[in-house]
Protein backbone atom coordinates (compact mmCIF):
# COMPACT_ATOMS: atom_id res chain seq x y z
CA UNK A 1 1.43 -61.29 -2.46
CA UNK A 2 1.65 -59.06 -5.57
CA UNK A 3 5.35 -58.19 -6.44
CA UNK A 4 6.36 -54.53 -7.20
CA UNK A 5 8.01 -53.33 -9.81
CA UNK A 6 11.42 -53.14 -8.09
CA UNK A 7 10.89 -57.09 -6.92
CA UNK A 8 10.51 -57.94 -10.89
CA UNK A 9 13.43 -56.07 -12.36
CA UNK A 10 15.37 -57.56 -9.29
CA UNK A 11 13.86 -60.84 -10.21
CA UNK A 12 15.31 -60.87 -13.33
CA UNK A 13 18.54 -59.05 -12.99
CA UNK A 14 19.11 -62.23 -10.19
CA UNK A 15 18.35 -64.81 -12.99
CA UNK A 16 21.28 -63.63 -15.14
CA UNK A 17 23.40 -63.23 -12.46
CA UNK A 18 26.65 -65.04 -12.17
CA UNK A 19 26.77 -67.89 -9.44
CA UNK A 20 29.76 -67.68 -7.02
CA UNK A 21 30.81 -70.75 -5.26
CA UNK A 22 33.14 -71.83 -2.84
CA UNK A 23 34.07 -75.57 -2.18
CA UNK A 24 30.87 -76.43 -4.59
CA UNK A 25 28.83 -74.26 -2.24
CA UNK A 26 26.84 -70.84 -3.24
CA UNK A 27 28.40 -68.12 -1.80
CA UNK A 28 26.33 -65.48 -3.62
CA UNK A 29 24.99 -64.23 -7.14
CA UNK A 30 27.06 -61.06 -8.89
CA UNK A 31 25.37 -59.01 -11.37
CA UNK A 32 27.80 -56.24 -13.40
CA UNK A 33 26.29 -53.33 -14.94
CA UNK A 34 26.39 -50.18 -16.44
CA UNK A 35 24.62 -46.82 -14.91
CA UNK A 36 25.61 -43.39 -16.60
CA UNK A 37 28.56 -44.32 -18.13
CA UNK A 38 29.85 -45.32 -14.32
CA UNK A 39 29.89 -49.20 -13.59
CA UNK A 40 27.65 -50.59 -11.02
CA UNK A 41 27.56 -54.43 -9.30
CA UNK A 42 24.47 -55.65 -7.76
CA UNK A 43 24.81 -58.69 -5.09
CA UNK A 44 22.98 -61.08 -4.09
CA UNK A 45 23.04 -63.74 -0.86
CA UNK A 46 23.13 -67.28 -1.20
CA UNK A 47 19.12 -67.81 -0.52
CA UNK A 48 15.97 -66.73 -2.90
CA UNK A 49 15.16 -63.39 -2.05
CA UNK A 50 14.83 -61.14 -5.09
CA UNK A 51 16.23 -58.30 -3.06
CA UNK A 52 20.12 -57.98 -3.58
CA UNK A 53 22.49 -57.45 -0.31
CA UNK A 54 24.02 -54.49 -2.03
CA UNK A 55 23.51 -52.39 -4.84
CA UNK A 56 26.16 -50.23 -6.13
CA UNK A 57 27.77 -47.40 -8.68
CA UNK A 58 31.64 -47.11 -8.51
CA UNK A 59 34.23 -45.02 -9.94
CA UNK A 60 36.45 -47.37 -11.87
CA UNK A 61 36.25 -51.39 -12.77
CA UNK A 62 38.96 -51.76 -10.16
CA UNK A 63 36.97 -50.31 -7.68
CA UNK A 64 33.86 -52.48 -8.34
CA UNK A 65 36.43 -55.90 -8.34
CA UNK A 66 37.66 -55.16 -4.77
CA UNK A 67 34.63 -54.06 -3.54
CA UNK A 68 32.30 -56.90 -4.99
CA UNK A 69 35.45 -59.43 -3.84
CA UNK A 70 35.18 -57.93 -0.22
CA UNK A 71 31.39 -58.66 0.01
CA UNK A 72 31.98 -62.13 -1.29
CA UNK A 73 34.33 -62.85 1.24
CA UNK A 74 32.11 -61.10 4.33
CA UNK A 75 29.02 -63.32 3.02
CA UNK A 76 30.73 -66.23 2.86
CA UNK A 77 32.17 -65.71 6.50
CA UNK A 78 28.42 -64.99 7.05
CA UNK A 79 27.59 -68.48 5.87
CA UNK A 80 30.23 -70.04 7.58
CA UNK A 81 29.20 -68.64 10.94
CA UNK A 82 26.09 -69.71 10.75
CA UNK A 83 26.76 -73.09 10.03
CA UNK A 84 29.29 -73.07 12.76
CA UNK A 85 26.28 -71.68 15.51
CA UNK A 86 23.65 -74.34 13.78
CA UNK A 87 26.86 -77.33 14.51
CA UNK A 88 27.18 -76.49 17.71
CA UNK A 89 23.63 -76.13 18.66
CA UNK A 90 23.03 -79.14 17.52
CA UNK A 91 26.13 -80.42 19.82
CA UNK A 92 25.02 -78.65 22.81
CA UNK A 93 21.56 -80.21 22.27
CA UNK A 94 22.97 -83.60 21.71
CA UNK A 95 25.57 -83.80 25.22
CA UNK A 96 22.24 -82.13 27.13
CA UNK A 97 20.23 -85.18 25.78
CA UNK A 98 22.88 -87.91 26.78
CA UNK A 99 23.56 -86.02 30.22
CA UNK A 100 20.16 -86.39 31.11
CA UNK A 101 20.06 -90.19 30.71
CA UNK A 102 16.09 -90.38 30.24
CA UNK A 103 14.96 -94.02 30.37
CA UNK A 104 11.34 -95.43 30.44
CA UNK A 105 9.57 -95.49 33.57
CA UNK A 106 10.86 -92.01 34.11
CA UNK A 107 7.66 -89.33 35.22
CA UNK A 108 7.60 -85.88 34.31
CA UNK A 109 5.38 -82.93 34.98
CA UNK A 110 4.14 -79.93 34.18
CA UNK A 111 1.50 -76.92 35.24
CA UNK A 112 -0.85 -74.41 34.68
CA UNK A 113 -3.35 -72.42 35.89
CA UNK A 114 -4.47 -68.59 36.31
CA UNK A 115 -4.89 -67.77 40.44
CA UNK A 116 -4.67 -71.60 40.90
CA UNK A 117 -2.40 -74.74 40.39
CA UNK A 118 -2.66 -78.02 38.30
CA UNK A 119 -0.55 -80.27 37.77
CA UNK A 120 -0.74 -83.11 34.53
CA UNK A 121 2.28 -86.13 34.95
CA UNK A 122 3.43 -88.41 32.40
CA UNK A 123 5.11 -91.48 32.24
CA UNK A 124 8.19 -92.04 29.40
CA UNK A 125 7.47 -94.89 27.37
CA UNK A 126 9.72 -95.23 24.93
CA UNK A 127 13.08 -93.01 23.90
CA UNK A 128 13.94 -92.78 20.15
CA UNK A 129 17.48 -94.77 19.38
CA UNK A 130 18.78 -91.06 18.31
CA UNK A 131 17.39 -89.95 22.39
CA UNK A 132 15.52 -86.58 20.61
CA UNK A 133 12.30 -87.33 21.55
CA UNK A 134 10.11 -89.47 23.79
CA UNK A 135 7.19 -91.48 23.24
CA UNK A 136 4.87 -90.59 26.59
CA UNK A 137 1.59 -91.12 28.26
CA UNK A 138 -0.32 -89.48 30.70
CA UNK A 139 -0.12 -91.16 34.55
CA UNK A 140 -1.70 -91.29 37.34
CA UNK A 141 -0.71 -90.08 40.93
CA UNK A 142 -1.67 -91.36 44.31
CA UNK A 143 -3.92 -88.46 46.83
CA UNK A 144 -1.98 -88.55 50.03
CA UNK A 145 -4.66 -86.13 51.76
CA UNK A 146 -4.87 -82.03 52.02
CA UNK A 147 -2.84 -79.31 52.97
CA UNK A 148 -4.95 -75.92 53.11
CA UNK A 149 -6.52 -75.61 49.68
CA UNK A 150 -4.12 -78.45 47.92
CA UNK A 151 -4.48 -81.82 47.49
CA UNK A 152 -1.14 -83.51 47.79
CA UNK A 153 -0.55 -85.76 45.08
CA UNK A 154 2.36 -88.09 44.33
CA UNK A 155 2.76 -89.10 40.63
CA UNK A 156 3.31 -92.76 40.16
CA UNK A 157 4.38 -94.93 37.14
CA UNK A 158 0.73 -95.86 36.02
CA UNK A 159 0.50 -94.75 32.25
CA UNK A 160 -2.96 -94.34 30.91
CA UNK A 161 -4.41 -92.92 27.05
CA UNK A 162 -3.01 -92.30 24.32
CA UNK A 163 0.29 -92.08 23.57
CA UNK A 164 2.21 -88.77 22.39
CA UNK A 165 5.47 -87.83 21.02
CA UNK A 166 7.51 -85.21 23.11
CA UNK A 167 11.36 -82.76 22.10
CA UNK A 168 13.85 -84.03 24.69
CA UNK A 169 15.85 -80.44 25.30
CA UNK A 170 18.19 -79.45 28.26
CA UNK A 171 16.48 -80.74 31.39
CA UNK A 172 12.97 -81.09 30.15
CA UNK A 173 10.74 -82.18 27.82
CA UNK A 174 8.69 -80.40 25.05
CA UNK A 175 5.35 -80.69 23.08
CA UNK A 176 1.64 -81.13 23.12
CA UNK A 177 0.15 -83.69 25.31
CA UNK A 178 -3.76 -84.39 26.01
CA UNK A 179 -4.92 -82.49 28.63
CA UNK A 180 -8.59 -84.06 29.10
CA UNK A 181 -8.35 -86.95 32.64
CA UNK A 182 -8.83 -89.50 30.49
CA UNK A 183 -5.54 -88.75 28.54
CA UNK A 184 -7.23 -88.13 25.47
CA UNK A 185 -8.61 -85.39 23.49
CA UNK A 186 -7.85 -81.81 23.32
CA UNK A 187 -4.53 -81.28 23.47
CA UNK A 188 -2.13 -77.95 24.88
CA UNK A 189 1.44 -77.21 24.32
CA UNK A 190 3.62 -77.94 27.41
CA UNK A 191 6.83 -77.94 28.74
CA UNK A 192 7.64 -81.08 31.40
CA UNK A 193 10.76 -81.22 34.09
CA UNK A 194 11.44 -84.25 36.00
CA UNK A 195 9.39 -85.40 38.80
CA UNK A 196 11.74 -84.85 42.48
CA UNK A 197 11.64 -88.13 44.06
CA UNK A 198 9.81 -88.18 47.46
CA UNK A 199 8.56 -84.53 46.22
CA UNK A 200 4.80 -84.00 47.00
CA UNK A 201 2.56 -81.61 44.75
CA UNK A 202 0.58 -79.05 45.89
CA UNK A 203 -2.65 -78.91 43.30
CA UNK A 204 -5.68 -76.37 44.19
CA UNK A 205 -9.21 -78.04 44.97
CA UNK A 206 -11.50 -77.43 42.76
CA UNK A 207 -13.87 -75.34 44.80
CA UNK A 208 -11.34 -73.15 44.97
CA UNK A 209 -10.37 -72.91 41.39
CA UNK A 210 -10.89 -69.85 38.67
C-alpha cells in the first residue's frame, strides 16, 4: 500500500527518535521538537507503526517532561498488562489441557449439516509430550438400526486414513480434519467434544438429507 505523506514524515521523525527502555525492554520511542517557538513531543509505542500514540505542543519544557514521563509510564503498564493476560492465557490453557487427561484410544466427534445431521468421529492417536495438540484419524462407528429418520450409530475405536494434527483447548479439540468416508481428501475446519460413553447418535438418512 502506498504511504501518505503524513506516514513518511512520521516514518522518519520515528527513526531519530530516542529509544526508551525498561529492564532492557522497549517501552516506547520519544521524539522532542520545536513548533512556533512552543515545544512539542511526539510518542511512539513499542511496535512498528509509523503512527505515534500522541502528538503534542506544550507550554513550557516542564510541561512536556511530565507529560511525556506520564505516557511512558501508562504504555509501559500497557505492556505489562498484556503480557500478564497472554501468561495467564497460556496458564488457563495449559491446567484445561492436563484436566482433560486425553490419552490415545480416546474418540471424539463433531457435526454439521443445514436442515439435517452428520456426524464425522475420530480416534486420538497420539498426544504431543507438551499435551497441545493431538495426532488423530478418522473412525469408524457400528449401525445399531433406525430411529425415525436417524440411523443410530455408535463410534468405535477403529481408526482409518490419514492422519491429522488437531489444538487440544478446554474440553475439545480443534482443526481441520478430512471430511471425504474414506478419511482422506478435502478437508473442513471443525471443532470435536468427547464421545459420551454408551451415548448413541442420531445421523439423518440420506434420503432425507438437503
Amino acid at each position: 500500500m502506498r504511504q501518505s505523506t503524513q506516514e513518511i514524515l512520521w516514518k522518519a521523525d520515528r527513526e531519530n527518535a530516542r529509544e526508551i527502555k525498561v529492564g532492557g525492554k522497549l517501552v516506547a520511542r520519544v521524539l522532542y521538537k520545536g513548533y512556533l517557538e512552543k515545544p512539542c513531543a511526539v510518542v511512539w509505542g513499542e511496535g512498528k507503526a509509523y503512527k505515534p500514540i500522541g502528538n503534542w505542543v506544550f507550554r513550557s519544557k516542564v510541561q512536556r517532561y511530565k507529560y511525556v514521563r506520564e505516557a511512558i509510564k501508562h504504555q509501559k503498564m500497557r505492556i505489562e498488562a498484556n503480557e500478564r493476560n497472554v501468561r495467564e492465557q497460556k496458564k488457563a490453557i495449559a491446567e484445561a489441557v492436563k484436566n482433560q487427561n486425553l490419552q490415545k484410544g480416546d474418540l471424539y466427534v463433531t457435526s454439521w449439516g443445514y436442515d439435517q445431521t452428520n456426524y464425522d468421529y475420530i480416534a486420538v492417536i497420539e498426544v504431543s509430550p507438551s499435551g497441545k495438540t493431538a495426532i488423530c484419524q478418522r473412525t469408524s462407528a457400528l449401525h445399531n438400526g433406525t430411529s425415525g429418520q436417524a440411523n443410530l450409530q455408535e463410534p468405535i475405536f477403529c481408526p482409518f486414513g490419514e492422519k491429522f494434527r488437531l489444538q487440544v483447548r478446554d474440553g475439545y479439540l480443534t482443526g481441520s480434519y478430512p471430511y471425504c468416508h474414506t478419511g482422506e481428501g478435502s478437508r473442513r475446519k471443525g471443532y470435536f467434544s468427547k464421545v459420551e460413553e454408551g451415548r448413541e447418535y442420531h445421523e439423518t438418512m440420506s434420503e432425507f438429507g438437503h
